[in-house]
Protein backbone atom coordinates (compact mmCIF):
# COMPACT_ATOMS: atom_id res chain seq x y z
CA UNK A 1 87.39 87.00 113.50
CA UNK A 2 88.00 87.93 109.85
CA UNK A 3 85.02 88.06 107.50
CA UNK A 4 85.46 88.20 103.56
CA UNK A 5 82.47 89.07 101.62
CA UNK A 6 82.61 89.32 97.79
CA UNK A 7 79.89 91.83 95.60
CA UNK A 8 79.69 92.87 92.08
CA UNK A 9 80.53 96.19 92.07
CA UNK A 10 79.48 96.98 88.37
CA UNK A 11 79.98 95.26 84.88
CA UNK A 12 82.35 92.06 85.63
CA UNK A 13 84.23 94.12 88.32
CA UNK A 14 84.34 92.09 92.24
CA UNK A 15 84.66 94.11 95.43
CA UNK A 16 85.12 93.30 98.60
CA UNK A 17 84.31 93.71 102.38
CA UNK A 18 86.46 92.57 105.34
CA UNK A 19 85.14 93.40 108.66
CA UNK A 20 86.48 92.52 112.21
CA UNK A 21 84.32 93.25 115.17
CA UNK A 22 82.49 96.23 113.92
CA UNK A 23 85.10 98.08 111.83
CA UNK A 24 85.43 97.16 107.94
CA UNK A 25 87.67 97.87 104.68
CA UNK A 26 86.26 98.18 101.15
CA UNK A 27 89.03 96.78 98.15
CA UNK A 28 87.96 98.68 95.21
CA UNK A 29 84.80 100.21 95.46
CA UNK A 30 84.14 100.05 91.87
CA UNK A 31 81.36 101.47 89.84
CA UNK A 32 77.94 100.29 91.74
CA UNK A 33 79.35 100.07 95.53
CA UNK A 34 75.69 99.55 96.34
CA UNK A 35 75.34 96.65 97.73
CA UNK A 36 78.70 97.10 99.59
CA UNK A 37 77.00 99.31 101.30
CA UNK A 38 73.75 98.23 101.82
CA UNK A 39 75.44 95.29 103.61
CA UNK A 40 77.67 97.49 105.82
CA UNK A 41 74.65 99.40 106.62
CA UNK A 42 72.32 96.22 107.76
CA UNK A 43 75.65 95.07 109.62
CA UNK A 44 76.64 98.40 111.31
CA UNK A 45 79.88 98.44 110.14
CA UNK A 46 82.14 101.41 110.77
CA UNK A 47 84.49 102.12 107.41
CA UNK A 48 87.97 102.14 108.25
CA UNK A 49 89.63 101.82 104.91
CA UNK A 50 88.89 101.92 101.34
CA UNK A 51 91.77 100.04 99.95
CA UNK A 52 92.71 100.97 96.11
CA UNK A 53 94.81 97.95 94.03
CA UNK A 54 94.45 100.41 90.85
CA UNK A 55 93.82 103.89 89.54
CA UNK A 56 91.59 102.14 87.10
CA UNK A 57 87.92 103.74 87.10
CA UNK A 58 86.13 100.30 86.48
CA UNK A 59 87.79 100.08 90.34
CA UNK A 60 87.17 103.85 91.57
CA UNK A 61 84.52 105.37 90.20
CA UNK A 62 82.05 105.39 92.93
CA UNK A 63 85.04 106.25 95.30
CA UNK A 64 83.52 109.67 96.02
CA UNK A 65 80.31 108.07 96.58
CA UNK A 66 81.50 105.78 98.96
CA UNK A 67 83.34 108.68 101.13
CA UNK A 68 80.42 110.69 100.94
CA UNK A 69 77.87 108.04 102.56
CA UNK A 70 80.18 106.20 104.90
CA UNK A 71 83.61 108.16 104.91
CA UNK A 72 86.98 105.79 105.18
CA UNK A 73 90.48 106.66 104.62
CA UNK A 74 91.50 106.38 101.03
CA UNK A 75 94.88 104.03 100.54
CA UNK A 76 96.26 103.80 97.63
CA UNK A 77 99.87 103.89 95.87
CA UNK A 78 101.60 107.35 95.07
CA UNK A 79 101.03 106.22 91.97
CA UNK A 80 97.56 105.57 92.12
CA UNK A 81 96.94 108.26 94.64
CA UNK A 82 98.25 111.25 91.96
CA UNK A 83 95.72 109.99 89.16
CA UNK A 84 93.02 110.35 91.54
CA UNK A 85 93.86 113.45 92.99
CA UNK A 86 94.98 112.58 96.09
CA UNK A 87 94.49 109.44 99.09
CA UNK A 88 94.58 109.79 102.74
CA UNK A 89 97.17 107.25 103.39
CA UNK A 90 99.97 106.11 101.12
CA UNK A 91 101.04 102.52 100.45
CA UNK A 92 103.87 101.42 99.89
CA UNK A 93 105.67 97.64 99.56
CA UNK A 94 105.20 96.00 102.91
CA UNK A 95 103.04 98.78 104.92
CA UNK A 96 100.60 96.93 107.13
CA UNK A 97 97.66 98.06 107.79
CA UNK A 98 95.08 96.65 111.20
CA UNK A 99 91.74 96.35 111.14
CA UNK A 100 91.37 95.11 114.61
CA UNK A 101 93.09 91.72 114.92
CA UNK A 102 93.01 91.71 110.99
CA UNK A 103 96.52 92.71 109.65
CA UNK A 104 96.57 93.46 106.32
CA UNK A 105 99.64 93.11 103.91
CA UNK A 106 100.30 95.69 100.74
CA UNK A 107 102.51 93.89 98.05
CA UNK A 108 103.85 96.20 95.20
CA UNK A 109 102.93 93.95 92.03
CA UNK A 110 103.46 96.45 89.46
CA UNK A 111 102.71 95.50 85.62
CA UNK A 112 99.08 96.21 85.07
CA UNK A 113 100.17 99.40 85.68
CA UNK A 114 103.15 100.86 87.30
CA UNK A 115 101.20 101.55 90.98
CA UNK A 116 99.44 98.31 91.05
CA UNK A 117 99.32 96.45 94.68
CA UNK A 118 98.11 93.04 96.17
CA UNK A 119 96.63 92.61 99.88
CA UNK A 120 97.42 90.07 101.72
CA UNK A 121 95.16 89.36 104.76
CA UNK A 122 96.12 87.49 107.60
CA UNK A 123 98.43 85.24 105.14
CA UNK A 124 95.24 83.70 103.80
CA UNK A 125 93.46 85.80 101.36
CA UNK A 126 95.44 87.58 98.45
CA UNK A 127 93.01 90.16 96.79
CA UNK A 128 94.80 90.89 93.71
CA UNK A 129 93.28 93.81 91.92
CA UNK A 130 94.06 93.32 88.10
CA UNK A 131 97.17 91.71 88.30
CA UNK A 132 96.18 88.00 88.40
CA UNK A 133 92.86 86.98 87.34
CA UNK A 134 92.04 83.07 87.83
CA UNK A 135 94.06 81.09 84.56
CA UNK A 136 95.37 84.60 83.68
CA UNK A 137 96.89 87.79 84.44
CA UNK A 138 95.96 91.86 83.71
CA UNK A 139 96.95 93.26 80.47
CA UNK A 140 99.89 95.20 79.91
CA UNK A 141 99.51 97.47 76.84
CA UNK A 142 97.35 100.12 78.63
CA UNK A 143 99.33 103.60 79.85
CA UNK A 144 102.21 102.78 82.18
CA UNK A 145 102.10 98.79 81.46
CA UNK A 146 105.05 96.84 81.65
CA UNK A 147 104.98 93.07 80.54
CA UNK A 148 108.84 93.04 82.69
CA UNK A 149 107.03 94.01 85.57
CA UNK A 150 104.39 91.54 85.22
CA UNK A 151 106.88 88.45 85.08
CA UNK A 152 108.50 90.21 88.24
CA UNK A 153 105.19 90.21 90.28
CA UNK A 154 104.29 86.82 88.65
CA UNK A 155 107.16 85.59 90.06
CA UNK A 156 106.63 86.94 93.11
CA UNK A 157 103.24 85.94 93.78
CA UNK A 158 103.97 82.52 92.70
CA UNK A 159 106.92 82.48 95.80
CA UNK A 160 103.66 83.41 98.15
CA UNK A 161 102.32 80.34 99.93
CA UNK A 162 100.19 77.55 98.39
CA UNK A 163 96.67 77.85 100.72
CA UNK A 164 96.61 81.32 100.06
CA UNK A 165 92.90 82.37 98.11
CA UNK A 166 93.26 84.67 95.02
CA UNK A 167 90.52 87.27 95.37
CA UNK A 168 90.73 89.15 91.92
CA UNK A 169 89.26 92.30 90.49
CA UNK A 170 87.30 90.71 88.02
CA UNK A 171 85.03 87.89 87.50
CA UNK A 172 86.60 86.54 84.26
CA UNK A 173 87.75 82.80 84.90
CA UNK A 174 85.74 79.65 85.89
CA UNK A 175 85.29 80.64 89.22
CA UNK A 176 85.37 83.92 91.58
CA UNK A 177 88.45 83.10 93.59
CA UNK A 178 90.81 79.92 93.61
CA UNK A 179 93.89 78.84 95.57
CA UNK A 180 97.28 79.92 94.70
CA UNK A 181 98.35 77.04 94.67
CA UNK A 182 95.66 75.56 92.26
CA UNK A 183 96.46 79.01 90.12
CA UNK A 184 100.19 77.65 90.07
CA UNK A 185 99.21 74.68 88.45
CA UNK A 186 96.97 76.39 85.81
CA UNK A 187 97.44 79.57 85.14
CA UNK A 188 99.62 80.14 82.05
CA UNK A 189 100.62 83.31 83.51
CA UNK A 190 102.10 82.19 87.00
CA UNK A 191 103.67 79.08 85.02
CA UNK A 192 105.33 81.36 82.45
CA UNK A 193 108.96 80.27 83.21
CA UNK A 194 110.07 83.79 81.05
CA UNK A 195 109.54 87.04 79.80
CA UNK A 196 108.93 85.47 76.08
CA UNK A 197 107.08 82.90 77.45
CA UNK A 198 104.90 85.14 79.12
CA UNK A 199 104.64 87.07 75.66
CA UNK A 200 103.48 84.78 74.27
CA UNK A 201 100.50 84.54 76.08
């Protein structure tokens, strides 16, 4: 069975740990993975996958860290992958990865910036990287932002089912994680009906 574990990873920054039966995946590593890894140790967990939603390096600056201590496969987009010099595996919209009886969805959400992705876990849990923050989304004015491509993924992610939980990169609403289907009620962003709307944000 699936466990979801969520640590501060540096500054406001949330990563994560999902572990089936011994074997685990890291979601942006951040810049303090410590206690990421403290926990896998006390566990014995065996590092599959450390799973990139960004280039960003509030997100992957302890990546070489991480591989160093407890190795993992890097996974990231092409896009991601080339700013970083390089990833073991490369993601792409609707590549599935397993983690035992764990599947593990990639969603191309591009708009943060042009590489960005969303996991989906077993249907349930949606760990969204900087593209949607509870009540809000990720900017778009950095290097390779597009506010078109945000409305695109908004609209996308708004299509995904209501139980889903919204795992973000950040800690910057009222809570750590929320229901989509709350967030569809709430957050300006995902009720942005379009592109000028969402502007205007």
């Amino acid at each position: 069975m699936v466990k979801i574990e969520t640590h501060p990873v540096g500054g406001d920054n949330l990563g994560y740990l999902i572990s089936d039966k011994g074997q685990c995946t890291i979601v942006d590593p951040g810049m303090d993975p410590s206690r990421i890894l403290d926990r896998m140790d006390k566990e014995g967990l065996e590092l599959e996958y450390i799973i990139l939603t960004h280039h960003h390096s509030d997100h992957t600056a302890s990546l070489p860290e991480v591989r160093r201590r407890a190795g993992g496969r890097t996974a990231a987009s092409r896009y991601c992958a080339e700013r970083l010099g390089g990833a073991n595996m490369i993601l792409i919209d609707g590549d599935v990865l397993e983690l035992n009886d764990t599947t593990m969805e990639i969603i191309h959400t591009p708009g943060h910036t042009p590489g960005s992705i969303c996991l989906l876990v077993d249907g349930k849990d949606l760990f969204t990287g900087d593209t949607l923050f509870i009540d809000d989304c990720g900017r778009c004015d950095l290097p390779g932002g597009s506010l078109e491509d945000m409305f695109r993924s908004m609209r996308r992610i708004r299509s995904l089912p209501d139980g889903i939980m919204v795992r973000p990169g950040h800690d910057y609403g009222s809570r750590v994680a929320d229901t989509l289907g709350n967030q569809k009620r709430a957050n300006p962003c995902l009720l942005a009906g379009s592109l000028e709307e969402l502007s205007r944000i």
